[in-house]
Protein backbone atom coordinates (compact mmCIF):
# COMPACT_ATOMS: atom_id res chain seq x y z
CA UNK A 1 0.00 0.00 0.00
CA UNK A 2 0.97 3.60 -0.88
CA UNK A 3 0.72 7.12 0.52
CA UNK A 4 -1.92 8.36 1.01
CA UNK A 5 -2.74 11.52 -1.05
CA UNK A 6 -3.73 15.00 0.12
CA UNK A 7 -5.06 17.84 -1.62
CA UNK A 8 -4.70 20.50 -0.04
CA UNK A 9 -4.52 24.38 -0.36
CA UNK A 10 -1.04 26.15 -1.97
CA UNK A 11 -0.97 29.72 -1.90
CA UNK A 12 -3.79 30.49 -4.30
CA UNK A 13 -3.61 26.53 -6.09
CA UNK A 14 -3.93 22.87 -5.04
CA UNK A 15 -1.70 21.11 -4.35
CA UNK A 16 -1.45 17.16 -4.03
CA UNK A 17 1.23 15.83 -1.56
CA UNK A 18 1.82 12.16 -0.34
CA UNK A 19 1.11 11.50 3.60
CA UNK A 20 4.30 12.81 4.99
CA UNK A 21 5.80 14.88 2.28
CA UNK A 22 6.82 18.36 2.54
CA UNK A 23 7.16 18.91 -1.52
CA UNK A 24 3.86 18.17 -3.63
CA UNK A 25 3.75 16.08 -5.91
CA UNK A 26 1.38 18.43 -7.92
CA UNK A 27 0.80 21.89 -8.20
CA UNK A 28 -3.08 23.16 -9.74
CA UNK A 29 -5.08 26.08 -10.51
CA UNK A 30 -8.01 24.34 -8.99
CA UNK A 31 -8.96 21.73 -6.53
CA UNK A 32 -11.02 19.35 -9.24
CA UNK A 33 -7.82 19.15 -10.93
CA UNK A 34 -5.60 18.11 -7.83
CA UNK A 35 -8.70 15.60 -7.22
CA UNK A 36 -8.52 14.10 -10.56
CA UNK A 37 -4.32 13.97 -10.77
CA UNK A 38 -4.65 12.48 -6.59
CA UNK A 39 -7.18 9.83 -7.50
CA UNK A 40 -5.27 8.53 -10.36
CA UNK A 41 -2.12 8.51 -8.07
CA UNK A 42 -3.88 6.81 -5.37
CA UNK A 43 -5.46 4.48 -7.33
CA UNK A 44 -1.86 3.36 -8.92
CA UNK A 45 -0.82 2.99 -5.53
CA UNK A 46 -4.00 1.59 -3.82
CA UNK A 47 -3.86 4.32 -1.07
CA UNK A 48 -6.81 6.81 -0.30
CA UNK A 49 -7.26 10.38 -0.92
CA UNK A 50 -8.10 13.06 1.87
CA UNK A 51 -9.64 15.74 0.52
CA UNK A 52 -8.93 19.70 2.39
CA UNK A 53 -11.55 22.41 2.23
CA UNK A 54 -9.69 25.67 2.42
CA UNK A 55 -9.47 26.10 6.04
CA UNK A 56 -7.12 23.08 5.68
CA UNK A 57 -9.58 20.44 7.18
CA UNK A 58 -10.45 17.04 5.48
CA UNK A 59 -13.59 17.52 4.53
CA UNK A 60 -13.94 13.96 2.51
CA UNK A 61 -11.71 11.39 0.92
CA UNK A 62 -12.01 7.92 -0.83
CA UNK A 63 -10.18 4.22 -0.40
CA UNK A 64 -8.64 2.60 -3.22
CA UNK A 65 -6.80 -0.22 -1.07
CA UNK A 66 -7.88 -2.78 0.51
CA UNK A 67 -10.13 -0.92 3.01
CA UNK A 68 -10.11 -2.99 6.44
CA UNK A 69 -13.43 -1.11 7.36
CA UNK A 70 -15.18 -1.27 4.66
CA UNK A 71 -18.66 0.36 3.76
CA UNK A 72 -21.71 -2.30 4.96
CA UNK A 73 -24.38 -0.54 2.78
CA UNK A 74 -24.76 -1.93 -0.90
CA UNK A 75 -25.17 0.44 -3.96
């Protein structure tokens, strides 16, 4: 399993870092971007996103592992 992978806010941009980086990985204009680029990284890696609001909280985030808690209700 991978790092996980935070957007989170840069200045005035997104930016995606792995859990426990100081440099990002990727630098955006806007946060769907840093989604999209974090998803496909996490994905590759089978690691989850967290997802910042601009006051620098996770405000929501997705599993692409093997997620040891998963969800019980069926879609």
């Amino acid at each position: 399993m991978g790092k996980n992978q935070h957007v989170v806010p840069h200045g005035k941009d997104w930016a995606v870092k792995g859990a426990g980086n100081s440099k990002a990985t990727k630098v955006t204009k806007t946060q769907g971007e840093a989604i999209k680029k974090a998803t496909e990284i996490a994905k590759n890696q089978k690691s989850d996103t967290k997802i910042h609001g601009k006051d620098g909280k996770i405000r929501a985030g997705n599993s692409y592992g093997s997620d040891p808690c998963p969800p019980k209700d069926k879609k």
